[in-house]
C-alpha atoms as a PDB file:
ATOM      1  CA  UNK A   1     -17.542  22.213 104.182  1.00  0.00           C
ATOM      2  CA  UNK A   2     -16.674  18.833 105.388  1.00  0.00           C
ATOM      3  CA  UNK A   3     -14.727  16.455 103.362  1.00  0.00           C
ATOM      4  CA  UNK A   4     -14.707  12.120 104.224  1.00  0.00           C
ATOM      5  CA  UNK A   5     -12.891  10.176 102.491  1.00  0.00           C
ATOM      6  CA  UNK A   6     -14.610   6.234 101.926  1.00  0.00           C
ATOM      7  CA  UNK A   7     -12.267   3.191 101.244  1.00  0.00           C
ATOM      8  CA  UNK A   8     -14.440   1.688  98.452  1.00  0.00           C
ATOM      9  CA  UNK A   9     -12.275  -1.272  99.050  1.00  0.00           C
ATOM     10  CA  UNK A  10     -13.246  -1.959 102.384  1.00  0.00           C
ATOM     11  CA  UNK A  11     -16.607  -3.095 103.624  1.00  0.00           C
ATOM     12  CA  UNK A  12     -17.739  -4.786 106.599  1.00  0.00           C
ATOM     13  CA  UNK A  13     -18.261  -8.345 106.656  1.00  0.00           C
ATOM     14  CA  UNK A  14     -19.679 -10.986 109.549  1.00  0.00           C
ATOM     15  CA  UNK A  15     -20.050 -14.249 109.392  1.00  0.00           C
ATOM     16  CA  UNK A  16     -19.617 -16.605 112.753  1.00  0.00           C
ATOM     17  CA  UNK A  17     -16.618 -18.225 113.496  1.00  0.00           C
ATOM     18  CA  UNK A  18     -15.885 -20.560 116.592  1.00  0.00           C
ATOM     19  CA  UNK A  19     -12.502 -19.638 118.457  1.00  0.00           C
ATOM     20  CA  UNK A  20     -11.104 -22.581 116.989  1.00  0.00           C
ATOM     21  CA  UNK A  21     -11.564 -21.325 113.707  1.00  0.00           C
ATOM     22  CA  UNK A  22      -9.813 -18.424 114.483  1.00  0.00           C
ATOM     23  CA  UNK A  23      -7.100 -19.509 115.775  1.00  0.00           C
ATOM     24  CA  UNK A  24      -6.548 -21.943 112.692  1.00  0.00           C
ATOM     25  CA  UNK A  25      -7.204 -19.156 110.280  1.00  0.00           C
ATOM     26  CA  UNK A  26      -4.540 -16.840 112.053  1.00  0.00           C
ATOM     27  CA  UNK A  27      -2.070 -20.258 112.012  1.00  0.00           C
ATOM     28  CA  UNK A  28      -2.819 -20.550 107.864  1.00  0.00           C
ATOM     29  CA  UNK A  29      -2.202 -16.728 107.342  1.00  0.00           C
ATOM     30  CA  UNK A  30       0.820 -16.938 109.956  1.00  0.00           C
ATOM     31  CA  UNK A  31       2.341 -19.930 107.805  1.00  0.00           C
ATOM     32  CA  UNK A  32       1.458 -18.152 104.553  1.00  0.00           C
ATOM     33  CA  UNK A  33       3.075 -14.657 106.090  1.00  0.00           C
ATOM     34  CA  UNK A  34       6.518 -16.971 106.981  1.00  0.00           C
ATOM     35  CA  UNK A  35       6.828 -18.542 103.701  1.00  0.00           C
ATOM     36  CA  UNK A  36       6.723 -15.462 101.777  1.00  0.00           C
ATOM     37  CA  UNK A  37       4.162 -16.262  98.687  1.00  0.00           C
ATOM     38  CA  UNK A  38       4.095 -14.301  95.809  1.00  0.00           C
ATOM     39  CA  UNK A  39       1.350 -11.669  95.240  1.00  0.00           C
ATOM     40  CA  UNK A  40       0.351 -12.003  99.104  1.00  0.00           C
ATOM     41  CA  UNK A  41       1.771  -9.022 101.081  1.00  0.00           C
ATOM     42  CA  UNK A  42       3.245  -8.954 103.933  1.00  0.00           C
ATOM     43  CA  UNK A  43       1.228  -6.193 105.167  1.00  0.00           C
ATOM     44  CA  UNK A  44      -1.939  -7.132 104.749  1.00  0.00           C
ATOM     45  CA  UNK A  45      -1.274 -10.252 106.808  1.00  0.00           C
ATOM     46  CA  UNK A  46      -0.168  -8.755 109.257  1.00  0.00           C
ATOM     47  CA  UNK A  47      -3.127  -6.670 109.378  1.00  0.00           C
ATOM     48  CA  UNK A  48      -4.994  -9.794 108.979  1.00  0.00           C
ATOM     49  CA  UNK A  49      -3.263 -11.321 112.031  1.00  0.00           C
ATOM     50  CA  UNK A  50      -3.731  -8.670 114.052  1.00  0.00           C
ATOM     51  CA  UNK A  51      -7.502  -7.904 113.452  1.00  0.00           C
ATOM     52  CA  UNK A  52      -7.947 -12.145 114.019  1.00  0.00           C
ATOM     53  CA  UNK A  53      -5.788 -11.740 117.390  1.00  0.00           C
ATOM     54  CA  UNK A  54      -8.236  -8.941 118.227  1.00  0.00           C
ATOM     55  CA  UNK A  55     -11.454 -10.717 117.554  1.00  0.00           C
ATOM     56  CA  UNK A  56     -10.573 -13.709 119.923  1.00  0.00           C
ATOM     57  CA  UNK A  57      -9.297 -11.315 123.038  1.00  0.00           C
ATOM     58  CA  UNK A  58     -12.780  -9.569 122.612  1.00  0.00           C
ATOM     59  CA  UNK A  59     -14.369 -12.999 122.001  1.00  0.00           C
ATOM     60  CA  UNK A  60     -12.230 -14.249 125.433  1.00  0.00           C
ATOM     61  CA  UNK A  61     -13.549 -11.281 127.148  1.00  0.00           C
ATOM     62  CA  UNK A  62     -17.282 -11.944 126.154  1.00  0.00           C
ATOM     63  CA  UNK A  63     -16.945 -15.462 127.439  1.00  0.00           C
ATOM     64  CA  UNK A  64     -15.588 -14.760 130.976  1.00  0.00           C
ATOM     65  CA  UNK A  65     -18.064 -11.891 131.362  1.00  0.00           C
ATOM     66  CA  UNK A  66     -20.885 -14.761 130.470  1.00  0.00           C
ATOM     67  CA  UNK A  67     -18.754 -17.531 132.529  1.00  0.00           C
ATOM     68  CA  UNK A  68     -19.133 -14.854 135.408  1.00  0.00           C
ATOM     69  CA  UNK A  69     -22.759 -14.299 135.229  1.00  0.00           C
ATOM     70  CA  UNK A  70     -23.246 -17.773 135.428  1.00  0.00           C
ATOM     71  CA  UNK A  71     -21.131 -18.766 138.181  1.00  0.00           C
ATOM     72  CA  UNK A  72     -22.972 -15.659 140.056  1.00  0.00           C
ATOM     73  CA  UNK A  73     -26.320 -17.532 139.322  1.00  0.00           C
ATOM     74  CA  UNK A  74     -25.449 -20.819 139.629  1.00  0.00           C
ATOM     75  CA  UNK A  75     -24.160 -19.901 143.199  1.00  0.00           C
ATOM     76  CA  UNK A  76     -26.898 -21.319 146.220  1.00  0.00           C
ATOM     77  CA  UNK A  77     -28.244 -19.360 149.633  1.00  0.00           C
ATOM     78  CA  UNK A  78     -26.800 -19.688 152.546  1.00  0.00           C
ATOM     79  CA  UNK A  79     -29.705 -20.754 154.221  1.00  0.00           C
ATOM     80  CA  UNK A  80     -30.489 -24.539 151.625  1.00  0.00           C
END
C-alpha cells in the first residue's frame, strides 16, 4: 500500500509576470523580510525570495536560449 501525503495548503498558481515585476516583488518581500512585520514570517519569505530568484534565472535562461536562436537566424551567407 502506498501512502502520499497532499499539502491542501498549497496549490499551483500562474499568472505572467515581466522580469521587472519580479524583481520589484522580491525587493517588497526583501524590505518586508528586513523590517520584521508582525504576523509575516520570516520563513516563508525567504521561501518566497528564493522561489522569485528562481523564476527569473529560469526566465534569464529562456531568454538567451531565444536571444541565441535568433542571432543564429538573423546571421547572413557567406556568399550575399
Amino acid at each position: 500500500m502506498e501512502y502520499r501525503y497532499t499539502d491542501t495548503d498549497k496549490a499551483n498558481v500562474v499568472f505572467d509576470l515581466s522580469i521587472g515585476d519580479i524583481a520589484e516583488l522580491r525587493d517588497i518581500i526583501m524590505a518586508a523580510r528586513k523590517a520584521n512585520l508582525d504576523g509575516v514570517s520570516r520563513w516563508t519569505t525567504r521561501r518566497m525570495i528564493k522561489a522569485l530568484a528562481e523564476a527569473q534565472a529560469k526566465a534569464a535562461e529562456a531568454m538567451a536560449y531565444e536571444a541565441k536562436a535568433l542571432a543564429e537566424k538573423a546571421k547572413l551567407p557567406d556568399d550575399l
